[in-house]
N, C-alpha and C. Protein backbone atom coordinates (compact mmCIF):
# COMPACT_ATOMS: atom_id res chain seq x y z
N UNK A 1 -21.85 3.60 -3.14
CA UNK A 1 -21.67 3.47 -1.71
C UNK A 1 -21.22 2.06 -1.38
N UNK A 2 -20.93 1.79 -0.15
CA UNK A 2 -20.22 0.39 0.67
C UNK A 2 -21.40 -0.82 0.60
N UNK A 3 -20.93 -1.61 0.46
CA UNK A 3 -22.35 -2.61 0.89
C UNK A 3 -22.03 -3.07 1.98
N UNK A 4 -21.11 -3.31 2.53
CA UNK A 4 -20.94 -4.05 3.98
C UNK A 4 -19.41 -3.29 4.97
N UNK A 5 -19.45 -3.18 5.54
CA UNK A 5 -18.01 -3.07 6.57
C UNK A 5 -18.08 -4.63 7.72
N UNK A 6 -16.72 -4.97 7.31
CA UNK A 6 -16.34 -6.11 8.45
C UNK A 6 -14.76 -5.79 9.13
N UNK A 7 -14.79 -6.42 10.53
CA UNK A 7 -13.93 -6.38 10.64
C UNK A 7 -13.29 -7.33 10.70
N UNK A 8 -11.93 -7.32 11.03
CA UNK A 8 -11.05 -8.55 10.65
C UNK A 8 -9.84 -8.41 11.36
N UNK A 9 -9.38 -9.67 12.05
CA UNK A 9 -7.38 -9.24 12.74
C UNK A 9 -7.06 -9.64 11.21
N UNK A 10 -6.30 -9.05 10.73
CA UNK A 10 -5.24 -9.10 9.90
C UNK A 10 -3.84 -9.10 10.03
N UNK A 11 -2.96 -9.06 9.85
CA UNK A 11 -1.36 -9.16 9.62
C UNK A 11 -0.57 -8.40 9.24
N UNK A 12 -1.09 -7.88 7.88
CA UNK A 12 -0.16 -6.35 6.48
C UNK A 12 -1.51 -5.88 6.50
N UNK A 13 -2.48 -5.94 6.38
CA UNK A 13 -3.38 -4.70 6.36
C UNK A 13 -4.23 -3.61 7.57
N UNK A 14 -4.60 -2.73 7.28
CA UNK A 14 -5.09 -2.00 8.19
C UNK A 14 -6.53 -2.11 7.59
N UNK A 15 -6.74 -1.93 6.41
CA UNK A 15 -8.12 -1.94 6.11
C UNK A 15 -7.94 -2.32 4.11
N UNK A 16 -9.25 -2.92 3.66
CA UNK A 16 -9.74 -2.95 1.98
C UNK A 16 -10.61 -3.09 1.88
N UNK A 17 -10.81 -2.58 0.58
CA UNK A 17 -12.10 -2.66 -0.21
C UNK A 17 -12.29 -2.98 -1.22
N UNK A 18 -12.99 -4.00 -1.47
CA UNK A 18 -12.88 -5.17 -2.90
C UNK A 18 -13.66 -4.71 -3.78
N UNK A 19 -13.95 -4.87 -5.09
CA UNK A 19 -14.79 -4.69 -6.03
C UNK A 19 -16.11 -4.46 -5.58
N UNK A 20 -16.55 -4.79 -4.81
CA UNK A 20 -17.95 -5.23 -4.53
C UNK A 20 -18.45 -3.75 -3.93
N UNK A 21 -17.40 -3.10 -2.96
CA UNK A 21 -17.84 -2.11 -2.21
C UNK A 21 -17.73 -2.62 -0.48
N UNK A 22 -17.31 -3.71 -0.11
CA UNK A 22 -17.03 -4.60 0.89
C UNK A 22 -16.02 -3.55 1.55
N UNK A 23 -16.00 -3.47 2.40
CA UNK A 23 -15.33 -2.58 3.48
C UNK A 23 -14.78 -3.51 4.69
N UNK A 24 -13.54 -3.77 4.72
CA UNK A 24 -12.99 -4.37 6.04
C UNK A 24 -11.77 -3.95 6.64
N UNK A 25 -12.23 -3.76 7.62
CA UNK A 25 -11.03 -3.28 8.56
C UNK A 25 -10.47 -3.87 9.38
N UNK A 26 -9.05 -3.44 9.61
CA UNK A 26 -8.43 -4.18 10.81
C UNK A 26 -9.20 -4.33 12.27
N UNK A 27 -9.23 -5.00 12.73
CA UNK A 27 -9.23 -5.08 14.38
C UNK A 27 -8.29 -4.39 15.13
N UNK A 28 -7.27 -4.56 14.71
CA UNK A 28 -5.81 -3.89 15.77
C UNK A 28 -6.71 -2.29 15.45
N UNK A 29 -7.13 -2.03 14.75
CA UNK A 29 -7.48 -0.67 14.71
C UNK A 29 -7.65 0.39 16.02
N UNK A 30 -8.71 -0.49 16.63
CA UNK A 30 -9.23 -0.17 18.01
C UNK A 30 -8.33 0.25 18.84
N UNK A 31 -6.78 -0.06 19.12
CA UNK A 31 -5.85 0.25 19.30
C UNK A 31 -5.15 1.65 19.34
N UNK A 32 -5.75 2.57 18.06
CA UNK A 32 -4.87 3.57 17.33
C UNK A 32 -5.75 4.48 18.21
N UNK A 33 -5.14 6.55 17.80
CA UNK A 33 -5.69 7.06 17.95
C UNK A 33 -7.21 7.45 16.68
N UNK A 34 -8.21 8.20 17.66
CA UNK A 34 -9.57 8.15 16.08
C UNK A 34 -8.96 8.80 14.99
N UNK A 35 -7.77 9.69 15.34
CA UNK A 35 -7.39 10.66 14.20
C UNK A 35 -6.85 9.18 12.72
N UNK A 36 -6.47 8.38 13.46
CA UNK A 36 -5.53 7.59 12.78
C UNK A 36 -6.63 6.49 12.02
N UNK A 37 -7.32 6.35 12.71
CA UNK A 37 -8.60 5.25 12.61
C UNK A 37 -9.41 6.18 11.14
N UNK A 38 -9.64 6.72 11.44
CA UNK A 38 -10.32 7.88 10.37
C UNK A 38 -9.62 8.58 8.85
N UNK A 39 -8.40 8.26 9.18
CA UNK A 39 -7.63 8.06 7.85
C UNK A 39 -7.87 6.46 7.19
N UNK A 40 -7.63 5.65 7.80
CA UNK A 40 -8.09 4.36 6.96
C UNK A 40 -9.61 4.21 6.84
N UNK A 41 -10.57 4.78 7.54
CA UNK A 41 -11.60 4.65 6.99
C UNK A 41 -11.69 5.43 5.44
N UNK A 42 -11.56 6.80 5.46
CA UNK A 42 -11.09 7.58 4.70
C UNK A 42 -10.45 7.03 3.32
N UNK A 43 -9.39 6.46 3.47
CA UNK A 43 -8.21 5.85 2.54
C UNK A 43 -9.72 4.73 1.87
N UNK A 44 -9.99 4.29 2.56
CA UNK A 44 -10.86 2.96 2.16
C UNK A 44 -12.26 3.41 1.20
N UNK A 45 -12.39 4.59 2.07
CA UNK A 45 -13.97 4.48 1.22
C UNK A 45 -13.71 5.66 -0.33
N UNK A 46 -12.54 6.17 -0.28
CA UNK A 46 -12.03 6.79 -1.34
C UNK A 46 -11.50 5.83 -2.43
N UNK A 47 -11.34 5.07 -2.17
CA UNK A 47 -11.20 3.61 -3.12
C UNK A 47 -12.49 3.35 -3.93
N UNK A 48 -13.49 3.75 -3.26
CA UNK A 48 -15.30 3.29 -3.69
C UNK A 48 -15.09 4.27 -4.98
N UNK A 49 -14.34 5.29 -4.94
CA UNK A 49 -14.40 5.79 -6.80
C UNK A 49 -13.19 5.48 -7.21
N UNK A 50 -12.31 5.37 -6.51
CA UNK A 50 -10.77 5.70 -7.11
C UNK A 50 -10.16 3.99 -6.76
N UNK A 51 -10.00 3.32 -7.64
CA UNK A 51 -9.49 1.41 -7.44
C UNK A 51 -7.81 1.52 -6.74
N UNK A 52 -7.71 2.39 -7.45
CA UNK A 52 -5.97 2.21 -8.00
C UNK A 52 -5.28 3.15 -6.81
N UNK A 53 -4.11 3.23 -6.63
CA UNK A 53 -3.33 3.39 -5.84
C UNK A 53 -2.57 4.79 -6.55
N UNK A 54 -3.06 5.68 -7.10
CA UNK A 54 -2.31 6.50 -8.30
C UNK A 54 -2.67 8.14 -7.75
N UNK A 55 -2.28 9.17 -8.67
CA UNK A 55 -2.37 10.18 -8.18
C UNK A 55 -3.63 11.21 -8.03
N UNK A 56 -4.67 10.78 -8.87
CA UNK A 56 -6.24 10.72 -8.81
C UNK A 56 -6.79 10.36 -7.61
N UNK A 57 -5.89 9.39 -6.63
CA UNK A 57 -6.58 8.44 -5.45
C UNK A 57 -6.00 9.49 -4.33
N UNK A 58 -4.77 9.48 -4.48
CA UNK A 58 -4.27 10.54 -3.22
C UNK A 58 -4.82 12.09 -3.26
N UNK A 59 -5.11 12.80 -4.71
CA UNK A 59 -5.73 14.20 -4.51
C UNK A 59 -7.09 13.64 -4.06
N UNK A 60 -7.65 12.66 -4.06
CA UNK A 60 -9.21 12.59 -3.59
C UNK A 60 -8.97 12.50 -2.33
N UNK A 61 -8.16 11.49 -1.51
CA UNK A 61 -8.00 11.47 -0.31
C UNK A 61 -7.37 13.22 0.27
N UNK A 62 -6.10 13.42 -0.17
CA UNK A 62 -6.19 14.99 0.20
C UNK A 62 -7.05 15.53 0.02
N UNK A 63 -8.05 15.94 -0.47
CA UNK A 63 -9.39 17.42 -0.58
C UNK A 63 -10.08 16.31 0.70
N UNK A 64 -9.88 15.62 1.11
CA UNK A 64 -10.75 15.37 2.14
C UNK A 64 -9.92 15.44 3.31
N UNK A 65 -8.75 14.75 3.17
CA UNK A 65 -7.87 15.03 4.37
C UNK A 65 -6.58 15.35 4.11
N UNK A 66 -6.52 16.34 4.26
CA UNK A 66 -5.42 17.21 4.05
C UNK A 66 -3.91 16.67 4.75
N UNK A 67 -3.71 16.03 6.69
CA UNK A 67 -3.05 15.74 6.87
C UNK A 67 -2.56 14.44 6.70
N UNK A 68 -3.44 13.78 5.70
CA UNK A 68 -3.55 12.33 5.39
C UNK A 68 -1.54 11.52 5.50
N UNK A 69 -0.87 12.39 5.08
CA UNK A 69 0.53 12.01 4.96
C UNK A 69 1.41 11.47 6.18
N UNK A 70 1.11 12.51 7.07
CA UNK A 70 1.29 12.46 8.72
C UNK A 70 0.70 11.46 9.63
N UNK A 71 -0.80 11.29 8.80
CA UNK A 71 -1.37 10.27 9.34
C UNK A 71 -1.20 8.95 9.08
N UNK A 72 -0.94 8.43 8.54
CA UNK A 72 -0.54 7.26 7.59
C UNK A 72 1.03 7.44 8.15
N UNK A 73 2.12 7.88 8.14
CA UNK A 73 3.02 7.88 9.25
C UNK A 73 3.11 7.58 10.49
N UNK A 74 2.14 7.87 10.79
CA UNK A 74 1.79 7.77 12.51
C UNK A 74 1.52 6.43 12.56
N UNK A 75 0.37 6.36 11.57
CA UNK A 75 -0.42 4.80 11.69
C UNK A 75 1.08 3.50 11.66
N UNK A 76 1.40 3.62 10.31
CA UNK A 76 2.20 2.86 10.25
C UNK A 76 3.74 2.59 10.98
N UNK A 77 4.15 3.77 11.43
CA UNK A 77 5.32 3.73 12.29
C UNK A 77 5.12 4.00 13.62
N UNK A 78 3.64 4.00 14.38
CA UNK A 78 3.99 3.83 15.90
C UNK A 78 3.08 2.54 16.16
């Protein structure tokens, strides 16, 4: 599990999670819709098993969120 969530204004990120289990998220977040907010939580805490950015990480994030693709579109292009 997480040991901490912080938040943070950032610049290029929306949200990470470091070795530790450290959870931080953007600030601009607050901004988005929850659908959108809830994919980077999502994206983030699926990292807590999966480090890497690979295809193990995205089927974990899909069986949990299926429209994860759309969402992460949204996020990043509006």
């Amino acid at each position: 599990m997480f040991s901490f969530v912080f938040l943070h204004l950032a610049k290029r990120r929306w949200g990470s999670c470091s070795a530790k289990g450290v959870i931080t998220l953007n600030t601009e977040l607050i901004k988005k819709a929850p659908a959108l907010i809830d994919y980077v939580i999502v994206h983030e805490i699926c990292h807590l098993k999966v480090p890497a950015h690979n295809k193990k990480f995205y089927a974990l994030v899909g069986s949990i969120m299926p429209d994860w693709k759309e969402r992460r579109s949204a996020l990043n292009n509006g």
